[in-house]
C-alpha atoms as a PDB file:
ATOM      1  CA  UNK A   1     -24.759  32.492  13.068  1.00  0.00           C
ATOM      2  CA  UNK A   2     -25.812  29.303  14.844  1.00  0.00           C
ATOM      3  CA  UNK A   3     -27.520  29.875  18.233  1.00  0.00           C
ATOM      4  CA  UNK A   4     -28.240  25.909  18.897  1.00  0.00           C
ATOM      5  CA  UNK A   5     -26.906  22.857  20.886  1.00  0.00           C
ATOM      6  CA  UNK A   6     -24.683  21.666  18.188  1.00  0.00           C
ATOM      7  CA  UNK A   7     -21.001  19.813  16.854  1.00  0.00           C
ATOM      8  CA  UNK A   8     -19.716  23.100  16.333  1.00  0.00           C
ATOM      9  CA  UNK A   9     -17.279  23.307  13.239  1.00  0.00           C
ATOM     10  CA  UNK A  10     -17.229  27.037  11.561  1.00  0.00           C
ATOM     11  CA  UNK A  11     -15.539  27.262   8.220  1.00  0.00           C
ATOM     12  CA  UNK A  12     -11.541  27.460   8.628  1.00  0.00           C
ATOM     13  CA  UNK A  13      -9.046  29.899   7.321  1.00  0.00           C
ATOM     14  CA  UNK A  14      -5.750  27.759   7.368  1.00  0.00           C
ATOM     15  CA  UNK A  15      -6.942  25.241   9.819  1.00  0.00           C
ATOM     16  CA  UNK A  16      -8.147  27.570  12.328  1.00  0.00           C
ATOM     17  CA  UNK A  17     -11.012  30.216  13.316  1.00  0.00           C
ATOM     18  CA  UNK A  18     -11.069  32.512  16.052  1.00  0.00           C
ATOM     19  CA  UNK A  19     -13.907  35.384  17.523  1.00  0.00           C
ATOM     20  CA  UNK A  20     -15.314  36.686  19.881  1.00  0.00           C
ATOM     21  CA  UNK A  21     -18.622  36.112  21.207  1.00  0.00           C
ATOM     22  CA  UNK A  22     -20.907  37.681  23.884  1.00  0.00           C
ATOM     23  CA  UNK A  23     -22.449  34.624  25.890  1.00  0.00           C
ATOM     24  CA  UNK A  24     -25.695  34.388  28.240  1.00  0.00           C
ATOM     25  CA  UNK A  25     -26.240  31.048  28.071  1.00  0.00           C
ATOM     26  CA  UNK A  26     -24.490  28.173  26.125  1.00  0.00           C
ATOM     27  CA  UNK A  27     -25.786  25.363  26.128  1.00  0.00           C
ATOM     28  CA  UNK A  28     -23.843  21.186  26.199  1.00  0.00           C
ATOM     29  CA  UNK A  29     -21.882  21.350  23.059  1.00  0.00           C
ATOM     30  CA  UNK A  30     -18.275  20.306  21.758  1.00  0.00           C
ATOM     31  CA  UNK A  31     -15.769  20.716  19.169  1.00  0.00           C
ATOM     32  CA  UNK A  32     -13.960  18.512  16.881  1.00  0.00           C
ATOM     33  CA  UNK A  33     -10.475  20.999  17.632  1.00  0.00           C
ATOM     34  CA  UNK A  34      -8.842  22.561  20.130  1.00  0.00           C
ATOM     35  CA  UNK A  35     -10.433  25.517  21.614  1.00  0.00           C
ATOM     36  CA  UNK A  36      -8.720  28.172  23.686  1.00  0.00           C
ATOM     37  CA  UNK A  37     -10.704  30.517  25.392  1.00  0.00           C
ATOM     38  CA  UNK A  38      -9.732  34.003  27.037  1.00  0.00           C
ATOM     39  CA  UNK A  39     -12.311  35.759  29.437  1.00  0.00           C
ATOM     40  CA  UNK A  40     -12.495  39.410  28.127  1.00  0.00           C
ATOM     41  CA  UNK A  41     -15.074  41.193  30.380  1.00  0.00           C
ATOM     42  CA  UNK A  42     -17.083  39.264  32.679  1.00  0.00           C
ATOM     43  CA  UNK A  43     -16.997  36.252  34.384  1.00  0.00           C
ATOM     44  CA  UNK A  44     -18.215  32.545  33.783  1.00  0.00           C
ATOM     45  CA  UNK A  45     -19.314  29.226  34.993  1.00  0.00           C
ATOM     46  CA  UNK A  46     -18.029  26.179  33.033  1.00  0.00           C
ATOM     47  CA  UNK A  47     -19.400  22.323  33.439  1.00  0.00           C
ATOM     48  CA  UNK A  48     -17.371  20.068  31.582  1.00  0.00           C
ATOM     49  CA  UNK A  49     -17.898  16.303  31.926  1.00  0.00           C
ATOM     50  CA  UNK A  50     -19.183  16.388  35.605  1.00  0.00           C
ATOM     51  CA  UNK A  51     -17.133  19.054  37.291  1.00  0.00           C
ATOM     52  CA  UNK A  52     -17.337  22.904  37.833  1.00  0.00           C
ATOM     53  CA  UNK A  53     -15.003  25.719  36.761  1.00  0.00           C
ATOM     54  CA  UNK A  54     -15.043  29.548  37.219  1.00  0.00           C
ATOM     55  CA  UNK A  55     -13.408  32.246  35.277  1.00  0.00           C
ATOM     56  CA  UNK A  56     -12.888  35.430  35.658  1.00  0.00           C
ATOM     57  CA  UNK A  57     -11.813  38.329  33.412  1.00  0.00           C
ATOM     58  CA  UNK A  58      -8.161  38.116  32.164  1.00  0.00           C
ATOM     59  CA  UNK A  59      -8.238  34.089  32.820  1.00  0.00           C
ATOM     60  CA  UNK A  60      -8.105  31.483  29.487  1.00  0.00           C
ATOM     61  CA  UNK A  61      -8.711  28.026  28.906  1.00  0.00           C
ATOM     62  CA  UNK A  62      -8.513  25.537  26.766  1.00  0.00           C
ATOM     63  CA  UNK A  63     -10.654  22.473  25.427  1.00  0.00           C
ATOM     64  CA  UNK A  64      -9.773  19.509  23.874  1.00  0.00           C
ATOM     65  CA  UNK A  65     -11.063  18.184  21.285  1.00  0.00           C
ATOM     66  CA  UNK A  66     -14.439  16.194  21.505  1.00  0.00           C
ATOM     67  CA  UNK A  67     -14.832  17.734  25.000  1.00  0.00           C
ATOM     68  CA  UNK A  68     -18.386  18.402  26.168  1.00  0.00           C
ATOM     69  CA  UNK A  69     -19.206  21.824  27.887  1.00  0.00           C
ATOM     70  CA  UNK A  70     -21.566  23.993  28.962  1.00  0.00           C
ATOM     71  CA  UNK A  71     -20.962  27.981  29.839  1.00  0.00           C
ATOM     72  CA  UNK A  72     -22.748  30.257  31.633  1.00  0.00           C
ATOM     73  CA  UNK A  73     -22.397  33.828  32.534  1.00  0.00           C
ATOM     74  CA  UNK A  74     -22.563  34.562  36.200  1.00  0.00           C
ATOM     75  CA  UNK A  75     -23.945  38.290  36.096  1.00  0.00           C
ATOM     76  CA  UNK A  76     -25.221  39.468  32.804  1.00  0.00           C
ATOM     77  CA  UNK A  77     -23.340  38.097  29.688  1.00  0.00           C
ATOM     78  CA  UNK A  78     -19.568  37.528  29.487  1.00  0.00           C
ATOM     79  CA  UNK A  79     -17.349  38.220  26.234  1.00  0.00           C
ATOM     80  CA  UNK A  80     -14.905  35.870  25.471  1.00  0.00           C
ATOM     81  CA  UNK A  81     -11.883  34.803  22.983  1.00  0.00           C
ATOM     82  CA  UNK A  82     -12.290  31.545  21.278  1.00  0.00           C
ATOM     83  CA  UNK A  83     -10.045  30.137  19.133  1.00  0.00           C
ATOM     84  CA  UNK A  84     -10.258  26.915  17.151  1.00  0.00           C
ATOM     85  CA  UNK A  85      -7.053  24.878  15.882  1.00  0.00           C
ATOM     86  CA  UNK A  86      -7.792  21.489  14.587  1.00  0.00           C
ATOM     87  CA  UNK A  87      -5.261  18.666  15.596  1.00  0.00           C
ATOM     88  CA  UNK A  88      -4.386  18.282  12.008  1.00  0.00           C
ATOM     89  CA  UNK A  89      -3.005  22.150  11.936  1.00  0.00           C
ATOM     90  CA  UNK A  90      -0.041  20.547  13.484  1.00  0.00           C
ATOM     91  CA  UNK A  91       0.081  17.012  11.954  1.00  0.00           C
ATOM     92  CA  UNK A  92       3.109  17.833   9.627  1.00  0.00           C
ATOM     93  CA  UNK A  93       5.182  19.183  11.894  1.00  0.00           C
ATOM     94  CA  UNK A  94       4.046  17.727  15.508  1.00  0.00           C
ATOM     95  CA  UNK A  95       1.288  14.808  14.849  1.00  0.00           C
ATOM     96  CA  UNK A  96       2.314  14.441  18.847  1.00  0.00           C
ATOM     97  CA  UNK A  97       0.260  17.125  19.138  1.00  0.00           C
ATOM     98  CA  UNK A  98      -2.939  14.784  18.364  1.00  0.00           C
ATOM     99  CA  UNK A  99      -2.429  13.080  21.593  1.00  0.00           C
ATOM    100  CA  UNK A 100      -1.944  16.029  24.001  1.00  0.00           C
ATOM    101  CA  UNK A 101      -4.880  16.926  26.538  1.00  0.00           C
ATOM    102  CA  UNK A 102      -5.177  19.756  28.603  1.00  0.00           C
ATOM    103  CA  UNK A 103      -7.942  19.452  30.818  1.00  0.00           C
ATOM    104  CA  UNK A 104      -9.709  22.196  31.979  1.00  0.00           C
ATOM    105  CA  UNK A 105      -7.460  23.636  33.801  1.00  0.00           C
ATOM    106  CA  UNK A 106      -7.839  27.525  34.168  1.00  0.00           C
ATOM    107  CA  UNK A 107      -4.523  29.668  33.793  1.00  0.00           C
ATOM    108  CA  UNK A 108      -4.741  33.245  35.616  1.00  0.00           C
ATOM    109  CA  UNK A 109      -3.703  36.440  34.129  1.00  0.00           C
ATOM    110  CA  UNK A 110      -1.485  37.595  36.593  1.00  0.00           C
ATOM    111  CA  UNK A 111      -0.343  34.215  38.169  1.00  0.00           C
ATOM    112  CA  UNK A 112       3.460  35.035  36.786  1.00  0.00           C
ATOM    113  CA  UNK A 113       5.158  37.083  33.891  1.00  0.00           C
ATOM    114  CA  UNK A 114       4.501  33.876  31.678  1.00  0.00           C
ATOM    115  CA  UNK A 115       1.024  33.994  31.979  1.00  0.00           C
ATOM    116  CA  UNK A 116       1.088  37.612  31.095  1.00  0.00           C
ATOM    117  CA  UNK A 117       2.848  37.328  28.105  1.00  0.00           C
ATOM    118  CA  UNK A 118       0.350  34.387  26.882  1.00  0.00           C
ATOM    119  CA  UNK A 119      -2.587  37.031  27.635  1.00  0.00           C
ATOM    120  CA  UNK A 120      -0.684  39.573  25.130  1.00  0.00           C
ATOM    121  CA  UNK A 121      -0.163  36.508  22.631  1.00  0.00           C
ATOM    122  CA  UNK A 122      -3.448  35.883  22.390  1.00  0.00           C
ATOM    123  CA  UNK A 123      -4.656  39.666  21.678  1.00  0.00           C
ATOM    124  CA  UNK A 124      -1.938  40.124  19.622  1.00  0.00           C
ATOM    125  CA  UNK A 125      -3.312  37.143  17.384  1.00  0.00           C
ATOM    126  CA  UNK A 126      -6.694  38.337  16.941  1.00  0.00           C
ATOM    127  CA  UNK A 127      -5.491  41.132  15.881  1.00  0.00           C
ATOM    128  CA  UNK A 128      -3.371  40.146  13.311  1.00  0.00           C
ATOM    129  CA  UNK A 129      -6.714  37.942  12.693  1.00  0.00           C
ATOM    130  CA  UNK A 130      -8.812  40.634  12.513  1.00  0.00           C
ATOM    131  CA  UNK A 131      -7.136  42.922  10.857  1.00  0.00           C
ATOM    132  CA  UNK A 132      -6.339  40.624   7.467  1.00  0.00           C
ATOM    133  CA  UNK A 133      -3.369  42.097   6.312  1.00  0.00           C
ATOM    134  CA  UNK A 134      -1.610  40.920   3.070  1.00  0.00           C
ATOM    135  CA  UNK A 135       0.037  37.367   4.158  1.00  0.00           C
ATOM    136  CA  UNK A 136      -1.752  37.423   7.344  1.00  0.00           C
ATOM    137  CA  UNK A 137      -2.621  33.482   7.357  1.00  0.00           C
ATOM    138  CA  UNK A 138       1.718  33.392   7.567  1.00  0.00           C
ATOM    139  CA  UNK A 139       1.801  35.725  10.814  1.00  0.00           C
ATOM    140  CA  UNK A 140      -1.361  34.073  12.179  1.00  0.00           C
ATOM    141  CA  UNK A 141      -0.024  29.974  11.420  1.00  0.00           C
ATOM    142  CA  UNK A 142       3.366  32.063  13.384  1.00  0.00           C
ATOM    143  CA  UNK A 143       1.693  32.965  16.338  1.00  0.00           C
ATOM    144  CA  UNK A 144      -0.583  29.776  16.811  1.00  0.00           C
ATOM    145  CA  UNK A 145       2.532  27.932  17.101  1.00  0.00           C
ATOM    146  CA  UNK A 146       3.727  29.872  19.753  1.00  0.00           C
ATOM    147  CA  UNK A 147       0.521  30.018  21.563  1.00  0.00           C
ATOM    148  CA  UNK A 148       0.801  26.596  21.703  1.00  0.00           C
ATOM    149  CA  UNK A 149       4.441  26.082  22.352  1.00  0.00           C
ATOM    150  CA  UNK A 150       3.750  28.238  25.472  1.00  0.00           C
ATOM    151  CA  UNK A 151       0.806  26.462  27.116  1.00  0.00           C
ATOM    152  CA  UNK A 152       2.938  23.114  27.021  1.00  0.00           C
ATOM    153  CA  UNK A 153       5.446  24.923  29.038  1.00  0.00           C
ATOM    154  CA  UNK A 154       2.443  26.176  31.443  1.00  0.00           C
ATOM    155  CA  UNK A 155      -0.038  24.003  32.068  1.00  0.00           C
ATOM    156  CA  UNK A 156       0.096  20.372  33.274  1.00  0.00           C
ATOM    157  CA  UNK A 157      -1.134  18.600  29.555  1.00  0.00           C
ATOM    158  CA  UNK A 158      -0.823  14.636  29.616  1.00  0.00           C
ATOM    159  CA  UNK A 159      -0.220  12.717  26.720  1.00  0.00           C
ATOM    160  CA  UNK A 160      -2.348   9.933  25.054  1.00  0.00           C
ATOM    161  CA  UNK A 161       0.196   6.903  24.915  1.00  0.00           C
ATOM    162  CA  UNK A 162      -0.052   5.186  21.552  1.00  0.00           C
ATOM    163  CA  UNK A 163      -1.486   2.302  22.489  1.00  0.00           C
ATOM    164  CA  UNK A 164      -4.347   4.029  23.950  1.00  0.00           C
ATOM    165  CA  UNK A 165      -4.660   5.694  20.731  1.00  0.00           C
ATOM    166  CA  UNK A 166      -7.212   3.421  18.911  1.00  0.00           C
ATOM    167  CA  UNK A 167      -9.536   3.267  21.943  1.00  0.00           C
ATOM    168  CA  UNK A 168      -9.134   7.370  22.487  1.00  0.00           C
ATOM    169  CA  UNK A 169     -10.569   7.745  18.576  1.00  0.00           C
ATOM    170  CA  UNK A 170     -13.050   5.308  19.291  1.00  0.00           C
ATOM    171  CA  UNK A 171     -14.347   7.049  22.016  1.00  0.00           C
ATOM    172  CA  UNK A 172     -14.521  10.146  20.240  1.00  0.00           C
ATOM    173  CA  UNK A 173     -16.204   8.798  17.494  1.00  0.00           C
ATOM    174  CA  UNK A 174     -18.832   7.637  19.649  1.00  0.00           C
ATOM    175  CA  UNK A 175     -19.308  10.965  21.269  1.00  0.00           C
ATOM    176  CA  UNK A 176     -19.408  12.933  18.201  1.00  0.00           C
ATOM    177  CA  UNK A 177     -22.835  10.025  17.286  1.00  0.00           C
ATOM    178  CA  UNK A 178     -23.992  10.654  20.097  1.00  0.00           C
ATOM    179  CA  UNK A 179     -23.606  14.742  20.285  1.00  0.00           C
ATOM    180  CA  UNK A 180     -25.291  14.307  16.239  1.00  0.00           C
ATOM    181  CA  UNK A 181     -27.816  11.792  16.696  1.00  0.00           C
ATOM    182  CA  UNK A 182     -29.322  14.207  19.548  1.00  0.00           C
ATOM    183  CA  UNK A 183     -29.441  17.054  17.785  1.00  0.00           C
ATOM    184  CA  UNK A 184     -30.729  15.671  14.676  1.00  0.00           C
ATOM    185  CA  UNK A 185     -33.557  13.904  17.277  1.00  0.00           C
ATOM    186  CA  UNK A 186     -34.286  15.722  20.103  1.00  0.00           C
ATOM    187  CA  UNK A 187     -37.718  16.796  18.388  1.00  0.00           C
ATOM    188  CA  UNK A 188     -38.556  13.156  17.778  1.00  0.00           C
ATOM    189  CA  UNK A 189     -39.245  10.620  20.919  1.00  0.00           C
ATOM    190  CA  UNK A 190     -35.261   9.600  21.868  1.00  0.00           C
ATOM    191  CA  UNK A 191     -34.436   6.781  24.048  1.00  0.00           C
ATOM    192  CA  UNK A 192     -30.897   6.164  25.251  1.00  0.00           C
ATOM    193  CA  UNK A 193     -31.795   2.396  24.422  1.00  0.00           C
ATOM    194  CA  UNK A 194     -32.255   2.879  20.980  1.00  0.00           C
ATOM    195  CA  UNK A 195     -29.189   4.795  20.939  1.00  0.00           C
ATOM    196  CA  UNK A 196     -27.581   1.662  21.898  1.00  0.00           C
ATOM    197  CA  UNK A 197     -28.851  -0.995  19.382  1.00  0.00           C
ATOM    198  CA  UNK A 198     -27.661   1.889  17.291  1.00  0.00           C
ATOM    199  CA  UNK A 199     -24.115   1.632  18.311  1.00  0.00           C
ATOM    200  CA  UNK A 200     -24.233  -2.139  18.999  1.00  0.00           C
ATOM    201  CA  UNK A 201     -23.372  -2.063  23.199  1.00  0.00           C
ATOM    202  CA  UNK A 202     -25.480  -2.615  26.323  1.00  0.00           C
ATOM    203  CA  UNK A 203     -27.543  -0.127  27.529  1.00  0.00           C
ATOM    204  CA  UNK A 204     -25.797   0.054  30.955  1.00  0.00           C
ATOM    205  CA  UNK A 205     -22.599   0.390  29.384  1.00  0.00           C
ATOM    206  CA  UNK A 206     -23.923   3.559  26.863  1.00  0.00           C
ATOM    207  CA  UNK A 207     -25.458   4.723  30.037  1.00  0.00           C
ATOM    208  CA  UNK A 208     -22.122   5.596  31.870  1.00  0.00           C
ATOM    209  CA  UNK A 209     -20.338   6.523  28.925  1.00  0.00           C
ATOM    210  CA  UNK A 210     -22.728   9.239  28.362  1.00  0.00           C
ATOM    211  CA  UNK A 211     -22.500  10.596  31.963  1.00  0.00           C
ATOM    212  CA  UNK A 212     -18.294  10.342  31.881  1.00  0.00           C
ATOM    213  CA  UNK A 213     -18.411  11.643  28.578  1.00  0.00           C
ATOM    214  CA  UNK A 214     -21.294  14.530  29.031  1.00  0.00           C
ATOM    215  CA  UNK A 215     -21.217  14.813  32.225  1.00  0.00           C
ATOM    216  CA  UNK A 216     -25.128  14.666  32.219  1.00  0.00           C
ATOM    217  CA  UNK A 217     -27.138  11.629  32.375  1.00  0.00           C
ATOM    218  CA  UNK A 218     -28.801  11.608  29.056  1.00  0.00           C
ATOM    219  CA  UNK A 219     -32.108  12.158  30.202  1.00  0.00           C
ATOM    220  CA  UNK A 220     -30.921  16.028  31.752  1.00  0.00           C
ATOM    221  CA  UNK A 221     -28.515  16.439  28.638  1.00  0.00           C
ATOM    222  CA  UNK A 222     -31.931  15.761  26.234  1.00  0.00           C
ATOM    223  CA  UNK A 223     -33.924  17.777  28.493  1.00  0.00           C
ATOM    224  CA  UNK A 224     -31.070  20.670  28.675  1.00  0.00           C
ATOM    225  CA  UNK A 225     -31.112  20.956  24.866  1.00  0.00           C
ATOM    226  CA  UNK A 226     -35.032  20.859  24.155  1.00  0.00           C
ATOM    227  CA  UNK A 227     -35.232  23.331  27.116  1.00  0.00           C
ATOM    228  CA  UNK A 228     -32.903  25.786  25.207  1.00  0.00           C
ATOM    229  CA  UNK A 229     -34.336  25.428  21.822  1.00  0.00           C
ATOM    230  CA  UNK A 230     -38.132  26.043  23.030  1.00  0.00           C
ATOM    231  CA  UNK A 231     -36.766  29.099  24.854  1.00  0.00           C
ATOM    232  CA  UNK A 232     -35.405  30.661  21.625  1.00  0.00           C
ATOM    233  CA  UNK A 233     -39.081  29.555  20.326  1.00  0.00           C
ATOM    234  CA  UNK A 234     -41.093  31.352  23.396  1.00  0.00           C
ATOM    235  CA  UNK A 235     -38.614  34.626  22.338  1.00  0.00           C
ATOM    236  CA  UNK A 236     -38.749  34.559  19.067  1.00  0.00           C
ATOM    237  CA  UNK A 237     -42.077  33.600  18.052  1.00  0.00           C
ATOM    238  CA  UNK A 238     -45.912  33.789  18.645  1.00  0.00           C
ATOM    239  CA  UNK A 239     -46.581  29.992  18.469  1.00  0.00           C
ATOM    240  CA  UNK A 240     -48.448  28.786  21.296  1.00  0.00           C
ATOM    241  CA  UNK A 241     -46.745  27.181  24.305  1.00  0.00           C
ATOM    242  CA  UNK A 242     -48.877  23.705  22.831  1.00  0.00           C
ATOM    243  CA  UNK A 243     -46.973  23.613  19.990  1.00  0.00           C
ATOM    244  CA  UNK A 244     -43.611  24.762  20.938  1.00  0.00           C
ATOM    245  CA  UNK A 245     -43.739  21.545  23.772  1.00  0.00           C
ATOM    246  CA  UNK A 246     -44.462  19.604  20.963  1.00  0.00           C
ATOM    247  CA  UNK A 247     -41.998  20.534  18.272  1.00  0.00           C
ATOM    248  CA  UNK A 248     -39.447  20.276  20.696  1.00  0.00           C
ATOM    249  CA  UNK A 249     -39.705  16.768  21.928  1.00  0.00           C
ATOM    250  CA  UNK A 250     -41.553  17.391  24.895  1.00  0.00           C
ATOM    251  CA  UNK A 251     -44.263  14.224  25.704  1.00  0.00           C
ATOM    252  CA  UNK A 252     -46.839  16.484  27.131  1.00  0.00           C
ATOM    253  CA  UNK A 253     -47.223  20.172  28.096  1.00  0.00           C
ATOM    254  CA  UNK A 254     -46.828  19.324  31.437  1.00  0.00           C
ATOM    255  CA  UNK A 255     -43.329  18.039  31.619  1.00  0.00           C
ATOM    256  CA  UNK A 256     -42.185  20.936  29.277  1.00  0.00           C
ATOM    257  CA  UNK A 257     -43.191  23.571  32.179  1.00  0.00           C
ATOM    258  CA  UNK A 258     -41.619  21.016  34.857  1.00  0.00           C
ATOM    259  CA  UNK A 259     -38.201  21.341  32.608  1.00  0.00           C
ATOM    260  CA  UNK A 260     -38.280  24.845  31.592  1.00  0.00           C
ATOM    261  CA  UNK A 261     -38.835  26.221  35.319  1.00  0.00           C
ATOM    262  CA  UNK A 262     -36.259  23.860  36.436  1.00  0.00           C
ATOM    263  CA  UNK A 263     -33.609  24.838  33.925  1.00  0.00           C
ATOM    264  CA  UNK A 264     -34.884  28.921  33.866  1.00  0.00           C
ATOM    265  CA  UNK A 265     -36.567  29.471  36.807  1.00  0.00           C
ATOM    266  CA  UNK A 266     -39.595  30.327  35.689  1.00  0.00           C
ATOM    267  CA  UNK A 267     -42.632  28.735  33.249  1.00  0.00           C
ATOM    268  CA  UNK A 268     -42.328  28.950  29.687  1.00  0.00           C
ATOM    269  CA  UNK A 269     -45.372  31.800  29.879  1.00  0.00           C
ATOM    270  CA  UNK A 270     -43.845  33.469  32.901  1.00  0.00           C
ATOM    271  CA  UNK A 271     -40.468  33.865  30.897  1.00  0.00           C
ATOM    272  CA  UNK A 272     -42.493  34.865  27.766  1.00  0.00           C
ATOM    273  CA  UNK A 273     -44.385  37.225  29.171  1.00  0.00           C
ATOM    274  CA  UNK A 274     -41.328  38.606  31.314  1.00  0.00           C
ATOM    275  CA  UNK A 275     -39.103  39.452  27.742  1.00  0.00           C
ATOM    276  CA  UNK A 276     -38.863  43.099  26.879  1.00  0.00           C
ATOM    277  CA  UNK A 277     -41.374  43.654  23.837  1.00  0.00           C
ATOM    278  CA  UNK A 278     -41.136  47.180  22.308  1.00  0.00           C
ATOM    279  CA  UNK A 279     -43.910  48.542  20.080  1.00  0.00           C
ATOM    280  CA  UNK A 280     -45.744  45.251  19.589  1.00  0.00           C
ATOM    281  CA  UNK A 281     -42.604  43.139  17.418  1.00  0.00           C
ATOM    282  CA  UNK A 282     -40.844  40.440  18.101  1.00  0.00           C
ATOM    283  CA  UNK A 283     -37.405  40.878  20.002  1.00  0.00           C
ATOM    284  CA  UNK A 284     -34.212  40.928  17.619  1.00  0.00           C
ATOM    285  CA  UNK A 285     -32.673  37.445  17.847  1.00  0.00           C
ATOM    286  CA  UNK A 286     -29.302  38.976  18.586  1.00  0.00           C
ATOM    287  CA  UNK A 287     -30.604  40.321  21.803  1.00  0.00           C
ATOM    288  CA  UNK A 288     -32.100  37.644  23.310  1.00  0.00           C
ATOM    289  CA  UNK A 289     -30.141  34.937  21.663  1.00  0.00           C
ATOM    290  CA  UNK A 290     -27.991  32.946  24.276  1.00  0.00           C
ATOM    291  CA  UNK A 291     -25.026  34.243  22.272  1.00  0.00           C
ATOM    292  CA  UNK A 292     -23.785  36.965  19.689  1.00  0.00           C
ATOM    293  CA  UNK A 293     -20.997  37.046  17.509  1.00  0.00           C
ATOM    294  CA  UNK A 294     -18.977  40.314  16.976  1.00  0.00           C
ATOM    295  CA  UNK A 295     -17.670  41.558  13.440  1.00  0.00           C
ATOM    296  CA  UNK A 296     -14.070  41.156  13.046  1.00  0.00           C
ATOM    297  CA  UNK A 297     -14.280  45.069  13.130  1.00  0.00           C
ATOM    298  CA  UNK A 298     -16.038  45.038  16.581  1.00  0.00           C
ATOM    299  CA  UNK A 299     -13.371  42.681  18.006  1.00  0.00           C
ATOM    300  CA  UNK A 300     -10.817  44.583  16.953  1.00  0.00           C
ATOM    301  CA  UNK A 301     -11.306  47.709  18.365  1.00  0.00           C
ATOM    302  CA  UNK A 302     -12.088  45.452  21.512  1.00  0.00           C
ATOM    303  CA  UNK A 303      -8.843  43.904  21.681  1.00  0.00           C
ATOM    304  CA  UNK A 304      -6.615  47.011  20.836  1.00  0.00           C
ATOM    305  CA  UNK A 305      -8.503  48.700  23.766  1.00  0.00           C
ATOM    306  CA  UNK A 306      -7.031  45.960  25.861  1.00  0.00           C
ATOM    307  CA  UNK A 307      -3.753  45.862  24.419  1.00  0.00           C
ATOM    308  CA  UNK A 308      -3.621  49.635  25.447  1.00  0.00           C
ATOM    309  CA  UNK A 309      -4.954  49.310  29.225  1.00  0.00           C
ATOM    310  CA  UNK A 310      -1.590  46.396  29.161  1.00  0.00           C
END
């Protein structure tokens, strides 16, 4: 279970991976696939390359690939679906498929019978996912297609033209260096103009690209991501507030509590000394985790709960 800022990419069964996680907090992060998302209980805030979302229960999502975003739960933590389909899942059949973008746009349960019926689709497939009958990959690889078949007809996708092709991988490429070198760094003094000699372009130019891109500047991206890991830190450990600003890239003790109560509301000791401790330990990671991931047994009793309510 990974809990950190990172380029997700979970191991695949047949090109794709889907489950269902209870989120707090998730921190700037992206994907190499596709990722559809459906709201199961709860609701969210989403900030994806400079602009706000909201979702609701019953709404879903999707996120192309190499797209930077950030989730939060409005009230309490929010469960959602999340499937991942790489691009080359469909490269045999529809390579087109490469090029397509969705944006962020948010489709609504009950916005018309079609929407409905892509709400069932997706339960449906987690729990023919879930419940790994013989030849389930077949039925699964089956329904993905259709999933996707049906959000072409619903949403308002645009296309990459091929001669924006080479540029589009480019960029990518340079966002999933940049999304790596931070997270292999952020520990370690990082400055967006080294970052730049790295990749050979002017620092104004890397300087824009990350704010289009990440929708941060880098500066509140960096600080975003050493905020969250120092938080897990304060939670899950006894190590002094000293050396958790330290270890996570923080220049002096004094900017880390500037951060933290910026990003949490509160200092790093106030928010320590405000987590539930029973009988002395440590708290369990999965509870105060910014996410949790469900068993496949878990999710399934979830979904066919839903599938009964219609």
């Amino acid at each position: 279970m990974k809990y950190e800022y990172e380029l997700i990419s979970h191991n695949y069964i047949r090109g794709f991976h889907l489950f269902l996680v209870r989120i707090l907090y998730r921190t700037p992060h992206l994907h190499r696939e596709f990722e559809v998302n459906l709201i199961l209980d709860g609701s969210v805030e989403i900030l994806s390359q400079g602009r706000g979302y909201h979702a609701e229960t019953g709404d879903f999502f999707v996120f192309d690939p190499y797209q930077p975003h950030e989730l939060r739960a409005r009230e309490g933590t929010v469960l959602i679906l999340s499937i991942q389909i790489s691009p080359a899942f469909f490269s045999d059949y529809f390579p087109q498929m490469e090029s397509v973008r969705f944006g962020t746009e948010i489709f609504h349960r009950t916005a018309s019978p079609r929407h409905q019926q892509l709400y069932r689709q997706l339960l449906e497939l987690t729990c023919c996912y879930c419940q790994k009958a013989p030849f389930y990959e077949l039925d699964c690889a089956r329904d993905i297609n259709a999933l996707f078949r049906a959000l072409l007809d619903v949403s308002a996708f645009t296309v990459v033209s091929e001669a924006e092709r080479p540029a589009q991988r480019a960029r990518q490429e340079r966002v999933r260096y940049l999304a790596e070198r931070i997270e292999g760094g952020f520990s370690e003094k990082l400055l967006l103009g080294d970052l730049a000699k790295e990749l050979g372009v002017d620092l104004y130019y890397l300087s824009h690209f990350f704010r289009e891109h990440f929708g941060l500047s880098f500066q509140e991206y960096l600080a975003k991501l050493r905020c969250e890991k120092a938080r897990r830190e304060l939670l899950l450990t006894d190590r002094s507030l000293l050396d958790i600003s330290l270890s996570c890239g923080f220049s002096s003790p004094k900017y880390f509590q500037r951060a933290f109560q910026k990003q949490y509301g509160a200092t790093p000791k106030e928010y320590r000394r405000q987590a539930p401790r029973e009988t002395g330990e440590l708290p369990a990671a999965s509870v105060l985790t910014s996410q949790e991931f469900l068993s496949d047994h878990e999710s399934l009793r979830v979904v066919q709960r839903l599938l009964e309510q219609g």
